[in-house]
Protein backbone atom coordinates (compact mmCIF):
# COMPACT_ATOMS: atom_id res chain seq x y z
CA UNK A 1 0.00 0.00 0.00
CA UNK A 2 1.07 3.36 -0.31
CA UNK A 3 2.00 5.52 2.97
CA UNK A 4 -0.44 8.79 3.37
CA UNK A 5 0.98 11.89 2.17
CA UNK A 6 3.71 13.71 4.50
CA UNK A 7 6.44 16.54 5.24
CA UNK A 8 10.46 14.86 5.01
CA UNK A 9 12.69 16.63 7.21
CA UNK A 10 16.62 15.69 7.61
CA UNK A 11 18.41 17.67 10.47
CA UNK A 12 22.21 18.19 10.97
CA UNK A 13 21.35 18.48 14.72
CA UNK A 14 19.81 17.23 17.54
CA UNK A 15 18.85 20.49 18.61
CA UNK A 16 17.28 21.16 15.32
CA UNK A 17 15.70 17.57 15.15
CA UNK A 18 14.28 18.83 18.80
CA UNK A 19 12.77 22.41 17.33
CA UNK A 20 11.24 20.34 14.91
CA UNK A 21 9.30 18.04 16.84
CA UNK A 22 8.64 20.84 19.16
CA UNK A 23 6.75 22.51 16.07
CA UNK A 24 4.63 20.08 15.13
CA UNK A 25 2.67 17.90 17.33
CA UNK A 26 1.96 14.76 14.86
CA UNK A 27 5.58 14.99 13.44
CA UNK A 28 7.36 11.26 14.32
CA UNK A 29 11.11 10.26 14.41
CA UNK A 30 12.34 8.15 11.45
CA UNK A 31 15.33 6.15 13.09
CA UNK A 32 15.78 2.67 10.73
CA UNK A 33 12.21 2.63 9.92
CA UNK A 34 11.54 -0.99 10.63
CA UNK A 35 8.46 -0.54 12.73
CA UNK A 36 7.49 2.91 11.27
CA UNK A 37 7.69 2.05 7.66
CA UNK A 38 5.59 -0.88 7.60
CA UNK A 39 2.92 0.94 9.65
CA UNK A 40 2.99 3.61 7.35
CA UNK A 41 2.09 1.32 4.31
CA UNK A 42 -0.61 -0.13 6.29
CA UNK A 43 -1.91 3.39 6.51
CA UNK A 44 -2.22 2.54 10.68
CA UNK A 45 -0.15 5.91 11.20
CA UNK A 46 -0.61 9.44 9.53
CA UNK A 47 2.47 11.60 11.18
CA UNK A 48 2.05 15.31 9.29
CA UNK A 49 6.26 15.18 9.35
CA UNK A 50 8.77 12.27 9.21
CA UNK A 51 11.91 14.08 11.04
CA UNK A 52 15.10 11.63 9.67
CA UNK A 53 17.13 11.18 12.48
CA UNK A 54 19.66 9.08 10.61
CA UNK A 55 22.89 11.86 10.36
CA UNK A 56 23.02 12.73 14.02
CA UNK A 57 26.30 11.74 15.81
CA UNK A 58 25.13 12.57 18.88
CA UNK A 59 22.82 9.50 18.84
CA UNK A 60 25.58 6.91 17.24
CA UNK A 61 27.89 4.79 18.89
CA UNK A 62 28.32 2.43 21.65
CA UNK A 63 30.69 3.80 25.16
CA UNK A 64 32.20 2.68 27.88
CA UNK A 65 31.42 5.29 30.70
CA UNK A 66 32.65 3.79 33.34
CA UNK A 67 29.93 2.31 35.91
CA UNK A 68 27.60 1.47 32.82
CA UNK A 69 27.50 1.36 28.90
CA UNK A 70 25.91 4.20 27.02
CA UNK A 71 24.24 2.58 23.58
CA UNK A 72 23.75 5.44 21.38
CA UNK A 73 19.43 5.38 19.94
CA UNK A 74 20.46 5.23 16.37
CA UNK A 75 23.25 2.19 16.81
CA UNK A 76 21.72 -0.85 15.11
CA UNK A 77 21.26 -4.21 16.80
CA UNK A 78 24.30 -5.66 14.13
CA UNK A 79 26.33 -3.00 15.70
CA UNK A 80 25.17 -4.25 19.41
CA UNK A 81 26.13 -7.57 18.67
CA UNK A 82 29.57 -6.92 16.92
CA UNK A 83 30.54 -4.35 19.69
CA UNK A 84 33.14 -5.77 21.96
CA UNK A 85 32.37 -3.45 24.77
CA UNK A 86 28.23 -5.07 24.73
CA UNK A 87 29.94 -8.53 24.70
CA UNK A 88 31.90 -8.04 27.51
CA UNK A 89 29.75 -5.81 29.52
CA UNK A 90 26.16 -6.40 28.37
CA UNK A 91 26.43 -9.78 27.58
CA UNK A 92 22.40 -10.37 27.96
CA UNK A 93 21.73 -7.45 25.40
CA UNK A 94 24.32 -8.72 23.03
CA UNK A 95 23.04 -12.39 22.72
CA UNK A 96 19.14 -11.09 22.71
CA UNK A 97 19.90 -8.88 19.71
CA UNK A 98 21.49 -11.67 17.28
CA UNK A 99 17.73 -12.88 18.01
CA UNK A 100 16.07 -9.83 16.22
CA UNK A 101 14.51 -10.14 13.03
CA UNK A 102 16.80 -11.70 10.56
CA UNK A 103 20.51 -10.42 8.99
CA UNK A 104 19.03 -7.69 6.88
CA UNK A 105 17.00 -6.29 9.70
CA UNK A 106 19.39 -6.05 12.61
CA UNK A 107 21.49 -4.25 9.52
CA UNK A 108 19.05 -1.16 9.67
CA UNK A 109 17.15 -1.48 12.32
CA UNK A 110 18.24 0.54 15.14
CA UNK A 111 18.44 -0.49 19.25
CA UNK A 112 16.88 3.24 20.52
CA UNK A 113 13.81 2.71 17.54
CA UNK A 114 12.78 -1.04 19.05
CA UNK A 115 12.81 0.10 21.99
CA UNK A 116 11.25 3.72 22.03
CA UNK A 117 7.90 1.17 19.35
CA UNK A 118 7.33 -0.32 22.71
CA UNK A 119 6.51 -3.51 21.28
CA UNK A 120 5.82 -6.28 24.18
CA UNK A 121 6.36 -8.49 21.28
CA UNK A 122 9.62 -7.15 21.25
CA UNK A 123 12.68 -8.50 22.89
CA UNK A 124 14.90 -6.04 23.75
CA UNK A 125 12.73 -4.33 26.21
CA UNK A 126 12.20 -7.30 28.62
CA UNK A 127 15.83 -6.88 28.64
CA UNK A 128 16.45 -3.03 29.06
CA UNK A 129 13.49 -3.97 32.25
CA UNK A 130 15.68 -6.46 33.74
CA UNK A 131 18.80 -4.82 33.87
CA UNK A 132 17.10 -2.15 34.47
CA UNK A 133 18.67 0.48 32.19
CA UNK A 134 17.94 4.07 32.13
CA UNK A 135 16.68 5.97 28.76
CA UNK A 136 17.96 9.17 28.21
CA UNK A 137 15.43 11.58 26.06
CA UNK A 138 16.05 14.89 24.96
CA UNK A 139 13.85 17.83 24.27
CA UNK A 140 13.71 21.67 24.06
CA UNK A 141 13.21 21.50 27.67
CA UNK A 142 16.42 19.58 28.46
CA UNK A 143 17.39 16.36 28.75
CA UNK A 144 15.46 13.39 31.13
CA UNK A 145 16.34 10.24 32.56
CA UNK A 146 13.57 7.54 32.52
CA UNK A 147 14.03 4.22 34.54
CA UNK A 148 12.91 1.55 32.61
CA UNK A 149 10.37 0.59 34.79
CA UNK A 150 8.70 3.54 33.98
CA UNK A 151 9.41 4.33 30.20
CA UNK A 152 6.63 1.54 29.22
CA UNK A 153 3.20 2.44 29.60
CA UNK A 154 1.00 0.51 27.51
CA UNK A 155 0.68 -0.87 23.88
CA UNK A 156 3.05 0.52 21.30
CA UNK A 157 3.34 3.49 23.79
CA UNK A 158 6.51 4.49 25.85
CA UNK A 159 6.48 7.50 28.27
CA UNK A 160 8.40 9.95 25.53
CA UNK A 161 6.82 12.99 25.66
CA UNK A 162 5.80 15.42 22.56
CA UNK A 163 8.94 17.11 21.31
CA UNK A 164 11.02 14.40 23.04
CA UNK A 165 14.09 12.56 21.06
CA UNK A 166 15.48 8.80 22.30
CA UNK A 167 19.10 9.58 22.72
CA UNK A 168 20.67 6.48 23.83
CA UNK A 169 20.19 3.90 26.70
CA UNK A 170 22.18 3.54 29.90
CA UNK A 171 23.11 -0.05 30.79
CA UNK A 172 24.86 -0.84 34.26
CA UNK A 173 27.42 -2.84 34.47
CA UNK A 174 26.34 -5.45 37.37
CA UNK A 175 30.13 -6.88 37.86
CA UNK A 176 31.22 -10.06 38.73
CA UNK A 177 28.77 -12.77 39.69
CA UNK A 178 26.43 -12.52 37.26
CA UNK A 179 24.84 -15.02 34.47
CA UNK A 180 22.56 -14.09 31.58
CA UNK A 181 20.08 -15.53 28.95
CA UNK A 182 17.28 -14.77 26.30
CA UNK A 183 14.91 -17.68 25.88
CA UNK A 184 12.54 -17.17 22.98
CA UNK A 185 9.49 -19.28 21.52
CA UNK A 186 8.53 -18.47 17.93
CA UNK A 187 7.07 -19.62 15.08
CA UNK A 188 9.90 -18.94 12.15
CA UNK A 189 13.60 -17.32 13.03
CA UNK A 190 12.14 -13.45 11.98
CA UNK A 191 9.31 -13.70 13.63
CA UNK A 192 8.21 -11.92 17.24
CA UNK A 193 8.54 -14.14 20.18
CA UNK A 194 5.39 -15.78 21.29
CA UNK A 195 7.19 -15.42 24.36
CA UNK A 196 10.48 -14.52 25.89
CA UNK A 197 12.29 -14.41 29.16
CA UNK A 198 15.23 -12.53 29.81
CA UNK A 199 17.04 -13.55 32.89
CA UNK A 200 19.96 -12.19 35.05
CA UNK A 201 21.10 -14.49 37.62
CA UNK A 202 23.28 -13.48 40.54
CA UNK A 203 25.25 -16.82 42.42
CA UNK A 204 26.97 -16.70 45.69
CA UNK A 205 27.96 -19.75 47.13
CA UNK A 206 26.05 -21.99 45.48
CA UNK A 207 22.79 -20.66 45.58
CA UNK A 208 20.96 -17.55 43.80
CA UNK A 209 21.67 -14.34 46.04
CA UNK A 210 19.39 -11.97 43.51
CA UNK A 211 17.44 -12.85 39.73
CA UNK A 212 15.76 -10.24 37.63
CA UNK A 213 13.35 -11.91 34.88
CA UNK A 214 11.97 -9.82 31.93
CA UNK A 215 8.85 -11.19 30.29
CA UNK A 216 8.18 -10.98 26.35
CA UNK A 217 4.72 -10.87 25.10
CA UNK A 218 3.07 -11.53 29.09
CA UNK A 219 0.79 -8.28 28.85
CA UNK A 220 0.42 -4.85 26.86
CA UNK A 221 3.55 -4.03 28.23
CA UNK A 222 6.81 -6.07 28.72
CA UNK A 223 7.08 -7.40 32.72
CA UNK A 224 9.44 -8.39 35.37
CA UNK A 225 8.34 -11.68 37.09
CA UNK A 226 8.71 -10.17 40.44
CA UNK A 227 6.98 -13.22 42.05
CA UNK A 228 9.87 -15.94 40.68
CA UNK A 229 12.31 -13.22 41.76
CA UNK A 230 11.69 -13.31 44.88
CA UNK A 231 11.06 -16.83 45.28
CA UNK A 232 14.91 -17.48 43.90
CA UNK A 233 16.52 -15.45 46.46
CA UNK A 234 18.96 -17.82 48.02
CA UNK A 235 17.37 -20.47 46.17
CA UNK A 236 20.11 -23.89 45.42
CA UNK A 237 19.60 -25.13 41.98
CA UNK A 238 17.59 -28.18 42.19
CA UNK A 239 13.24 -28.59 42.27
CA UNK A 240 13.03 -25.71 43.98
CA UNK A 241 13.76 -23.35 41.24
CA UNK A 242 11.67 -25.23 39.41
CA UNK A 243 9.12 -24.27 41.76
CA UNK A 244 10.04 -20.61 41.69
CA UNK A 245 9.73 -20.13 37.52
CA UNK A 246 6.12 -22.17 38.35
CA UNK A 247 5.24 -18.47 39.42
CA UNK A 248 6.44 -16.89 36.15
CA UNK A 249 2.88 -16.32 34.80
CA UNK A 250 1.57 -14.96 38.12
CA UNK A 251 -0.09 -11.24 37.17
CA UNK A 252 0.38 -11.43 33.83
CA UNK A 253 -2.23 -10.90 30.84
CA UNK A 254 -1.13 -12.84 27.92
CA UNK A 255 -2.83 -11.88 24.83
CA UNK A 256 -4.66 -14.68 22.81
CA UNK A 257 -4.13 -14.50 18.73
CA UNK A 258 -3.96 -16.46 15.82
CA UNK A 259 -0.49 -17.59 17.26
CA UNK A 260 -1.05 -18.67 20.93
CA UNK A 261 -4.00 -18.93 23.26
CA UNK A 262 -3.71 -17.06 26.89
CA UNK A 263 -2.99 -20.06 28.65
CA UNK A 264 -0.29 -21.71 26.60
CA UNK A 265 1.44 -18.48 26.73
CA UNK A 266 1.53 -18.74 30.40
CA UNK A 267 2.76 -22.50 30.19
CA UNK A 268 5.63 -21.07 27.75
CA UNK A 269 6.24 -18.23 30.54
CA UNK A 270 6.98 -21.13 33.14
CA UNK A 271 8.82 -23.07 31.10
CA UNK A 272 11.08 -20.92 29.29
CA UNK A 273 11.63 -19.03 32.69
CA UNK A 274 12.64 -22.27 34.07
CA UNK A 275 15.27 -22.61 31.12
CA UNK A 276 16.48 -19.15 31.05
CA UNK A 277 16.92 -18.98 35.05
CA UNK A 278 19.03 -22.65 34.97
CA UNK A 279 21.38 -21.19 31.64
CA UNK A 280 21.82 -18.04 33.23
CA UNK A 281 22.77 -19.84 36.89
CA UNK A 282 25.37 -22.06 34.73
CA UNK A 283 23.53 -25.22 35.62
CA UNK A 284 23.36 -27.98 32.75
């Protein structure tokens, strides 16, 4: 189909971009266009202005800053994965990108635009939740911090504000200690998760001292599993973690489509969580 008729606008700056946006209250941020293009041909979104993004520096790159990683909005996910500072540092969001999409995706696609299309069907943002990573936006008003607890708010809708730019993504670095993994159920290799669990396990002395668990695909918005959290705490491997991912599905609102009913999602919550919390833990 063919996209509704709109403004193109290519900025040298970020302050400009900003100005922009600031102007025009249906304008919309073209990053890689992955998400926005294809809603565009479906005619599902009519933005009066496409503001091109793509030629900032400011939002390019991947750095080391010290206590965490600062992943630049318009670095794609093939830059994510080949970036020896994500690899080393951000193991979890390393691995869960090479699980985007397909080559010539993760190619243009960009790690700021998945995240700021707030897909729950997504899987980078059950990640960003579980190492809870900080979004930086930036506006004529300044720049803002969002915890990432708080920068999803419902379907396909983030907490950006009007006039408000994705800059990058803060990721802490959580040290020594730690074990990660993505577990994702789908259909074909480019296709969205069914569901996902991203999981960040903590050991100390043979037993879990702290797990974070993000949820793909649980509920209009991506999830931690607080309840199997808290059941791990100083948890041995064995039945009873078992017992802890049991609670995986507990508060969640799966949606039921032509790919999974409600109820098999939550089986697939238990059981990948189950998986992802053992990997993660270095058990077998």
């Amino acid at each position: 189909m063919i996209p509704a008729q709109f403004d193109y606008v290519r900025p040298d700056t970020l302050a400009e971009a900003c100005q922009t946006l600031a102007a025009d209250d249906d304008a919309k941020v073209l990053a890689g266009g992955q998400s926005l293009l294809p809603l565009l041909r479906l005619r599902l979104a009519y933005p009066s202005t496409l503001v091109d993004v793509g030629r900032l520096a400011e939002l390019k790159g991947v750095h080391d800053r010290g206590d965490h990683v600062f992943i630049g909005a318009m670095a794609t996910h093939d830059e994510v994965v080949r970036s020896g500072v994500v690899r080393a540092e951000c193991p979890l969001i390393a691995l869960t990108a090479t699980q985007v999409a397909d080559p010539a995706i993760r190619h243009r696609g960009t790690f700021g635009g998945s995240l700021a299309h707030a897909d729950p069907a997504g899987d980078l943002p059950a990640v960003a939740l579980a190492l809870e990573c900080v979004f930086v936006a930036r506006s004529e008003r300044g720049e803002r911090e969002i915890p990432a607890a708080e920068f999803f708010v419902d379907y396909l809708e983030s907490s950006l504000r009007q006039g408000e730019i994705l800059v990058g993504v803060k990721v802490p670095k959580l040290g020594q200690g730690w074990g990660f993994h993505y577990e994702k159920f789908h259909r074909t290799a480019q296709s969205w998760a069914i569901v996902g669990v991203a999981a960040a396990v903590k050991r100390s002395n043979g037993s879990i001292a702290e797990a974070r668990i993000g949820l793909t695909n649980m509920a209009p918005t991506p999830l931690r599993a607080g309840a199997t959290e808290h059941a791990l705490q100083g948890v041995e491997l064995g039945d009873q973690v078992r017992q802890a991912c049991d609670e995986a599905a507990a508060d969640t609102s799966p949606p039921t489509d032509l790919h999974a009913q409600q109820d098999y999602r939550r089986h697939l919550a238990r059981v990948l969580t189950h998986r992802a919390v053992r990997t993660a833990a270095g058990s077998p």
